[in-house]
Structure formats: structure tokens, C-alpha cells
PDB file of N, CA and C in Angstrom:
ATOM      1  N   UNK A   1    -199.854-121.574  68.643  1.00  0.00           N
ATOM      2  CA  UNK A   1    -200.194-121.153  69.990  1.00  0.00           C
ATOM      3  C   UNK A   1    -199.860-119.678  70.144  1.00  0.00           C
ATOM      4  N   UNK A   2    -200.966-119.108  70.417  1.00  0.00           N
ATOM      5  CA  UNK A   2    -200.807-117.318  70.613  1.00  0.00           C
ATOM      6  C   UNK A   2    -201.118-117.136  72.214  1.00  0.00           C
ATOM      7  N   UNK A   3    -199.857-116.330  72.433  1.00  0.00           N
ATOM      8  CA  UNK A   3    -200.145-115.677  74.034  1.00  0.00           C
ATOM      9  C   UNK A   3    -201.088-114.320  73.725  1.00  0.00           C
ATOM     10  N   UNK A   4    -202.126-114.467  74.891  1.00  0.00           N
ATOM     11  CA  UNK A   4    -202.477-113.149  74.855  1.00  0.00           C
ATOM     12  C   UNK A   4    -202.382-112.426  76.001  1.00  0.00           C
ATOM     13  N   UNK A   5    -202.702-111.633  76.410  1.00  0.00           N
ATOM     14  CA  UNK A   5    -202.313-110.834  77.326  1.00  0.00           C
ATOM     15  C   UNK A   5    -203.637-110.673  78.387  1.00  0.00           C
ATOM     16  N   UNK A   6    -203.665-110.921  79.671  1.00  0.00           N
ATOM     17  CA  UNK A   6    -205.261-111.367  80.380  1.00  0.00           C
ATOM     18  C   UNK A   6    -205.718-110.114  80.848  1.00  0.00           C
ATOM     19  N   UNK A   7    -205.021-108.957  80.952  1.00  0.00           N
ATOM     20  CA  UNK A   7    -205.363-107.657  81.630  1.00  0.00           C
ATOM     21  C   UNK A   7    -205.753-106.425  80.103  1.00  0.00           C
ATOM     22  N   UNK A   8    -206.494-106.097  80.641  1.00  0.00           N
ATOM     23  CA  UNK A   8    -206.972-104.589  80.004  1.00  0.00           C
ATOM     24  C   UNK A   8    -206.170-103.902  79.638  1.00  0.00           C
ATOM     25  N   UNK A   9    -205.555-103.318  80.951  1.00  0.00           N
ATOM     26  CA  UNK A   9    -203.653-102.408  80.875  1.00  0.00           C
ATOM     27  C   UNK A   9    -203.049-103.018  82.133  1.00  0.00           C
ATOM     28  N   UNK A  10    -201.751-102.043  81.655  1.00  0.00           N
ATOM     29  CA  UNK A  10    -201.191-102.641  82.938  1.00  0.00           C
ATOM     30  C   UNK A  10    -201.254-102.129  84.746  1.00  0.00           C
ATOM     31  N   UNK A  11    -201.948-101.145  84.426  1.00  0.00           N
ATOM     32  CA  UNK A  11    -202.474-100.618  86.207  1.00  0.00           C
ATOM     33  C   UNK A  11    -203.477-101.819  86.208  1.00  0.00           C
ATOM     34  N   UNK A  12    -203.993-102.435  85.691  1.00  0.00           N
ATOM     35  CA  UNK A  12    -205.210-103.924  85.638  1.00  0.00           C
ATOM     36  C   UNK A  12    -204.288-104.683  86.085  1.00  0.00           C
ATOM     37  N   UNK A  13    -203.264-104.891  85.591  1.00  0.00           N
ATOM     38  CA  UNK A  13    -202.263-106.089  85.504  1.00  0.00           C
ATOM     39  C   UNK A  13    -201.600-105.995  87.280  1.00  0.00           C
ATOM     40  N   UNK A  14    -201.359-104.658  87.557  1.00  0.00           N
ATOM     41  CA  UNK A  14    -200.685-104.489  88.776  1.00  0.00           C
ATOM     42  C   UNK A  14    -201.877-104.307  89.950  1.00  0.00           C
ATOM     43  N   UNK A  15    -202.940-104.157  89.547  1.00  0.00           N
ATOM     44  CA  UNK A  15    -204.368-104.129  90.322  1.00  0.00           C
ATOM     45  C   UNK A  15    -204.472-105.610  90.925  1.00  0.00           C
ATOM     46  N   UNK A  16    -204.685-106.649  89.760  1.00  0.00           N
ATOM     47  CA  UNK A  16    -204.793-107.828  89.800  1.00  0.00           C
ATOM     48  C   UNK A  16    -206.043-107.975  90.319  1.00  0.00           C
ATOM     49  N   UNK A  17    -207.117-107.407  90.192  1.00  0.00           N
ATOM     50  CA  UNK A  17    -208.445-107.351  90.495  1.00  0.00           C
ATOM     51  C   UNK A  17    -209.145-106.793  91.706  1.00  0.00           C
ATOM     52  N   UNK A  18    -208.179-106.129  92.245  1.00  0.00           N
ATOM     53  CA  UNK A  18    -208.229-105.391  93.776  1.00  0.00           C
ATOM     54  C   UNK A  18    -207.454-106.496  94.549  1.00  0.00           C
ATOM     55  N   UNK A  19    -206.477-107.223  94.002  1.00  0.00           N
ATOM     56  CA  UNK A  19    -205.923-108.143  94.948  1.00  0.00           C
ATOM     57  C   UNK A  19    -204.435-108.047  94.466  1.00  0.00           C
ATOM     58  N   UNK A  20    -203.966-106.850  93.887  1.00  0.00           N
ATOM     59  CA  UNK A  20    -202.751-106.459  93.441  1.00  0.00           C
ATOM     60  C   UNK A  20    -201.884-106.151  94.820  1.00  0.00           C
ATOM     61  N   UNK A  21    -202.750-105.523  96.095  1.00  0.00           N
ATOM     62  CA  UNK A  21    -202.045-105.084  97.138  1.00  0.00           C
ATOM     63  C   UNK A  21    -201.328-106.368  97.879  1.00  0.00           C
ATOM     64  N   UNK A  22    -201.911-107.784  97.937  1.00  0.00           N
ATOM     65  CA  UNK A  22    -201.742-108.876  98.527  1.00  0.00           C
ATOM     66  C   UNK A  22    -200.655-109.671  97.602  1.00  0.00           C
ATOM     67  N   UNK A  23    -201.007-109.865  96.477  1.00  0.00           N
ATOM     68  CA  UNK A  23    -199.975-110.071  95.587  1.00  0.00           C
ATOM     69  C   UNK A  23    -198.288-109.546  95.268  1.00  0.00           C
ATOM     70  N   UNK A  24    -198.283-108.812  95.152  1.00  0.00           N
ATOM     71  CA  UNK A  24    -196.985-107.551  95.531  1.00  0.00           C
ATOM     72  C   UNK A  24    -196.621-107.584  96.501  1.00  0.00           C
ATOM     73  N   UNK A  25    -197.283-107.987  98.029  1.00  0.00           N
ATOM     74  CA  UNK A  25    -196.809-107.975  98.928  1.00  0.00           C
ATOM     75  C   UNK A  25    -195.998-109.529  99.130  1.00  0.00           C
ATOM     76  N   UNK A  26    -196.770-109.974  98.773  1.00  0.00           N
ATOM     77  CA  UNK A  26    -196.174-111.611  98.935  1.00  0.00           C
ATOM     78  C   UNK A  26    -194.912-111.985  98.264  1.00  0.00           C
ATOM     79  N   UNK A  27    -195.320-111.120  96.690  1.00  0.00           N
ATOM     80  CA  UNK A  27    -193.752-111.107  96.408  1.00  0.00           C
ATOM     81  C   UNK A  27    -192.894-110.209  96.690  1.00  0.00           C
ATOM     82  N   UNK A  28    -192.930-109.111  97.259  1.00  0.00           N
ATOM     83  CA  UNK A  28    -191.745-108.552  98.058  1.00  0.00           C
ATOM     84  C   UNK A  28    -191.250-109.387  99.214  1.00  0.00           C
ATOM     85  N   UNK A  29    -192.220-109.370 100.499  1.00  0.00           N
ATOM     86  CA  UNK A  29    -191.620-110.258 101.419  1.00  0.00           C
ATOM     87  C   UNK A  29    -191.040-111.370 101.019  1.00  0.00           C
ATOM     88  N   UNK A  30    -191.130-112.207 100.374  1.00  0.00           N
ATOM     89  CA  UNK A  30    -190.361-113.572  99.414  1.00  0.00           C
ATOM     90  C   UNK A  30    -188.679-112.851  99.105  1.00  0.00           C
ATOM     91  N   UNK A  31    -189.058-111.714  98.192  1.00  0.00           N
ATOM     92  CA  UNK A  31    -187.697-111.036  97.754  1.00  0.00           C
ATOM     93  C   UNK A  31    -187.192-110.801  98.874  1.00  0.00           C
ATOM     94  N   UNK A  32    -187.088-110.395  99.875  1.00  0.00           N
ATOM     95  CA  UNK A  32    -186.641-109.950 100.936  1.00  0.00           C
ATOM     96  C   UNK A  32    -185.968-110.744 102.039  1.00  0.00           C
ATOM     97  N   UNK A  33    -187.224-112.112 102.006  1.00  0.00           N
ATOM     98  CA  UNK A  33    -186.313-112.792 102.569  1.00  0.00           C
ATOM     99  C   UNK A  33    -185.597-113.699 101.988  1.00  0.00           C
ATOM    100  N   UNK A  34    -185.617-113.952 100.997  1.00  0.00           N
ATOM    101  CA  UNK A  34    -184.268-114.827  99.743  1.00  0.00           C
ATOM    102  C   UNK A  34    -183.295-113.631  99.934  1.00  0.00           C
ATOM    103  N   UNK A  35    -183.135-112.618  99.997  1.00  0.00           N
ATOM    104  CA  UNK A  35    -182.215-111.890  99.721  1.00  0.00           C
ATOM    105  C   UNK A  35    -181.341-111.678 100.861  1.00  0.00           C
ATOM    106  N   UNK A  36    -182.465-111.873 102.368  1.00  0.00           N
ATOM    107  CA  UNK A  36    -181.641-111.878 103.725  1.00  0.00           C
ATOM    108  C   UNK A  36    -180.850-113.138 103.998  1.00  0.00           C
ATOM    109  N   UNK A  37    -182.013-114.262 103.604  1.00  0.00           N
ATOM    110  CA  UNK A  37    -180.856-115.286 103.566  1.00  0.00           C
ATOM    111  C   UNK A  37    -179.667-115.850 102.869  1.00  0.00           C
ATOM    112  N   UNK A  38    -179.755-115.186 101.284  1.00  0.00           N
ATOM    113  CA  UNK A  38    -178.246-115.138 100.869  1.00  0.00           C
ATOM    114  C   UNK A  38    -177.355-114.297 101.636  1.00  0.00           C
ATOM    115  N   UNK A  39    -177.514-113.350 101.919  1.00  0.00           N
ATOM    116  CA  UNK A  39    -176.778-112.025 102.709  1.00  0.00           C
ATOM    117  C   UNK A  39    -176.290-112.847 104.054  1.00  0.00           C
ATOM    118  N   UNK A  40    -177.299-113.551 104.848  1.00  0.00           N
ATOM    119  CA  UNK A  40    -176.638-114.263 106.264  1.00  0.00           C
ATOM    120  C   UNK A  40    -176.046-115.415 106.089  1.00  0.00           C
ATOM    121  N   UNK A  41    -176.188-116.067 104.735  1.00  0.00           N
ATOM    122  CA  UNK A  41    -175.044-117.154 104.411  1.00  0.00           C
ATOM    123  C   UNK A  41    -174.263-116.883 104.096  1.00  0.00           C
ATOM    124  N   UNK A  42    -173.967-115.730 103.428  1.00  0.00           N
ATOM    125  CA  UNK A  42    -172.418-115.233 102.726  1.00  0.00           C
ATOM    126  C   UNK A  42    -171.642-114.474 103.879  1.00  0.00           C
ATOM    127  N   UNK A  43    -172.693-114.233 104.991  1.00  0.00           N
ATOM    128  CA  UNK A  43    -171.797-113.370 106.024  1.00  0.00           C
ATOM    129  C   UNK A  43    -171.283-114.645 107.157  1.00  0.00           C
ATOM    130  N   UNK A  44    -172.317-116.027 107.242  1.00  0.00           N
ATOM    131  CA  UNK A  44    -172.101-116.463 108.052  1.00  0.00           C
ATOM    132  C   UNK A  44    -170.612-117.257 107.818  1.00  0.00           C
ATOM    133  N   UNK A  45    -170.362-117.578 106.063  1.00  0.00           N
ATOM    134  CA  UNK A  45    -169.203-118.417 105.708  1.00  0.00           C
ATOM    135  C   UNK A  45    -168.252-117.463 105.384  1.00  0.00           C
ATOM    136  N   UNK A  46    -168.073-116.439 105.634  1.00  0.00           N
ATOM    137  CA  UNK A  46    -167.083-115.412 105.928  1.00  0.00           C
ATOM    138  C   UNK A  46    -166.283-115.476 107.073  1.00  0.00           C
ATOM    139  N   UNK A  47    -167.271-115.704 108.097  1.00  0.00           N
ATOM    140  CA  UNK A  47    -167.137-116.021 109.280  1.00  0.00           C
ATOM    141  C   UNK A  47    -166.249-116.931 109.805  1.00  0.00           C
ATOM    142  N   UNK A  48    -166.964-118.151 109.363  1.00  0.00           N
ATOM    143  CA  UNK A  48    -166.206-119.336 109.625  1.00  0.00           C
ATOM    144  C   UNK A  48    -164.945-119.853 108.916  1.00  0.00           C
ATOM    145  N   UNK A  49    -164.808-119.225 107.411  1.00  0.00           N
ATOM    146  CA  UNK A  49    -163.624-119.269 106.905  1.00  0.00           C
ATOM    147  C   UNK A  49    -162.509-118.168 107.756  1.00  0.00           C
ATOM    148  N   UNK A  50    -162.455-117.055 108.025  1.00  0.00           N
ATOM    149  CA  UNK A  50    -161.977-116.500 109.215  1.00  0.00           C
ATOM    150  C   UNK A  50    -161.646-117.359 110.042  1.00  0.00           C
ATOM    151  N   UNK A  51    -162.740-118.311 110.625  1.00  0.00           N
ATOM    152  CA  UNK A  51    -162.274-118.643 112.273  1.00  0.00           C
ATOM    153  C   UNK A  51    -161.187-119.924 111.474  1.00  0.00           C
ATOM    154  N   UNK A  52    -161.322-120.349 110.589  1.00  0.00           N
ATOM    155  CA  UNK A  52    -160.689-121.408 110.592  1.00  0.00           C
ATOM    156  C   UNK A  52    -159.281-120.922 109.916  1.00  0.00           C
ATOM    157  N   UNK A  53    -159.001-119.983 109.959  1.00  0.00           N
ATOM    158  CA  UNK A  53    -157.656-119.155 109.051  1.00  0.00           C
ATOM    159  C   UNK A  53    -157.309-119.251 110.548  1.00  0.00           C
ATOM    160  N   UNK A  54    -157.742-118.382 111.240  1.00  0.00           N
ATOM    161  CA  UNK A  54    -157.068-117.932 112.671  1.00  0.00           C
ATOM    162  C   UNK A  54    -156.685-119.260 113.577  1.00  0.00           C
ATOM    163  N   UNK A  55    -157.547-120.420 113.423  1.00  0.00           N
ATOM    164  CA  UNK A  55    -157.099-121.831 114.029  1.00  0.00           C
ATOM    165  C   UNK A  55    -155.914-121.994 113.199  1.00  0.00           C
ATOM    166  N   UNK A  56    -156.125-122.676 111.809  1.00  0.00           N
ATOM    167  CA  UNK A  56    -155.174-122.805 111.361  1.00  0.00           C
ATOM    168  C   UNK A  56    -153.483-121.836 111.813  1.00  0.00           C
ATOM    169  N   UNK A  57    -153.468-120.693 112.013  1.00  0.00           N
ATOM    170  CA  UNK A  57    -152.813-119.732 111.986  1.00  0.00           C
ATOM    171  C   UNK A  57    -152.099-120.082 113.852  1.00  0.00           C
ATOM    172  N   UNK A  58    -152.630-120.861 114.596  1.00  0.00           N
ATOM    173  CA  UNK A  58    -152.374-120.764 115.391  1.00  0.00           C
ATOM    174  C   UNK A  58    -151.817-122.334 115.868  1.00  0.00           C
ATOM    175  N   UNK A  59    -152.631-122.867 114.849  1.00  0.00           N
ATOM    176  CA  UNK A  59    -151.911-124.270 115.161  1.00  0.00           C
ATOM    177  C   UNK A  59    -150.370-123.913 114.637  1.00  0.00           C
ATOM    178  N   UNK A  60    -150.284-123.775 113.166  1.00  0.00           N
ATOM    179  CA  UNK A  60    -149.150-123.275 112.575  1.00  0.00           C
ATOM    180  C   UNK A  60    -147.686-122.749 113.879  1.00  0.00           C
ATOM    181  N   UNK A  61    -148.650-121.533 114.697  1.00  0.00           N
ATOM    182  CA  UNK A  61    -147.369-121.007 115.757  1.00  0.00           C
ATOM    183  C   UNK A  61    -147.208-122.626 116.604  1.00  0.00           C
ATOM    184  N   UNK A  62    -148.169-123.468 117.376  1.00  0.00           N
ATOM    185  CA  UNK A  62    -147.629-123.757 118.247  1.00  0.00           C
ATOM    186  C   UNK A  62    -147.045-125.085 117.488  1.00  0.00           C
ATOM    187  N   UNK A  63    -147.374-125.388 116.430  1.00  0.00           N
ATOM    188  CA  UNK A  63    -146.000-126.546 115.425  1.00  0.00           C
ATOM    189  C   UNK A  63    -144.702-125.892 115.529  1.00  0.00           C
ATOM    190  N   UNK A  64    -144.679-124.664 115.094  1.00  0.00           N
ATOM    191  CA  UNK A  64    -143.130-123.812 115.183  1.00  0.00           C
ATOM    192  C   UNK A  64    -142.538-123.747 116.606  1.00  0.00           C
ATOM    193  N   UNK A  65    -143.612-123.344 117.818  1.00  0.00           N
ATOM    194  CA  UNK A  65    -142.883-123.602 118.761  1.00  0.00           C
ATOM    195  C   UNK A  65    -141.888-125.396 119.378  1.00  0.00           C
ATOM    196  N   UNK A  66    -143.231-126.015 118.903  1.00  0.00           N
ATOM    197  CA  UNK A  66    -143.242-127.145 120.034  1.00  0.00           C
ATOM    198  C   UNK A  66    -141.792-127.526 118.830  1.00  0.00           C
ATOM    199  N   UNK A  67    -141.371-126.944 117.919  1.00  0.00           N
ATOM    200  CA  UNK A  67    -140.003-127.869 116.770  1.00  0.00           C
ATOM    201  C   UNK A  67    -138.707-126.853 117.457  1.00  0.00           C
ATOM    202  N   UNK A  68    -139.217-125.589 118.049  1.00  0.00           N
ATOM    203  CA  UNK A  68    -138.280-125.106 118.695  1.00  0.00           C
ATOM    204  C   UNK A  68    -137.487-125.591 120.035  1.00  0.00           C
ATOM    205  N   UNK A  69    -138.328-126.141 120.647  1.00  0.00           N
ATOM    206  CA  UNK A  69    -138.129-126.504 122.309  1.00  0.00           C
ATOM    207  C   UNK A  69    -137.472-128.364 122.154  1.00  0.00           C
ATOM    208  N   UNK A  70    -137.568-128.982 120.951  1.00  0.00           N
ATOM    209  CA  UNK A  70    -137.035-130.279 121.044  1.00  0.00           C
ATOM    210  C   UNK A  70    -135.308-130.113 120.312  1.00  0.00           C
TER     211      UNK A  70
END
């Protein structure tokens, strides 16, 4: 089994038959938004690991208090 190569050159290849502009575009926007939505999941569980440090962090004080006052 031999690959061959389906384009002329590669401005053919990136042409894609005058439908290179639609193509490229589709895969940028794709890249772009895979890339926003890793970016807003890694910011969103940043987030919430934060909020749950600062709960934690606060339950923590009022255990210390409420062992102070008995």
C-alpha cells in the first residue's frame, strides 16, 4: 500500500480547490474553541478548589472556636 499525495503542491493542498478559505476556517474556529474551553475549565476548577479551601478554612476557625467556649 503506497500513499500518494492528492495535491499538485502545497499552495493546492492549502487552496483545497478554492475551498481552502472555508476549510482553515473551520479548523481554526474548532482550535479556538477547544482551546477556550480547556482555558474556562482550568480557570473554572481553580475557582472552586479556592472556594472550597476558604470553606474548609473557615469551618476549621469556627471548630477552634466553638472547642474554645466549652
Amino acid at each position: 500500500m503506497q500513499l500518494e499525495f492528492q495535491f499538485e503542491s502545497f499552495s493546492a493542498f492549502l487552496a483545497m480547490g478554492n475551498y481552502g478559505f472555508y476549510v482553515w476556517l473551520s479548523y481554526g474556529v474548532s482550535f479556538v474553541a477547544m482551546a477556550w474551553l480547556i482555558w474556562q475549565s482550568q480557570r473554572e476548577q481553580k475557582q472552586i478548589f479556592q472556594q472550597i479551601k476558604k470553606e474548609l478554612s473557615r469551618e476549621k476557625q469556627l471548630n477552634q472556636r466553638s472547642e474554645y467556649t466549652k
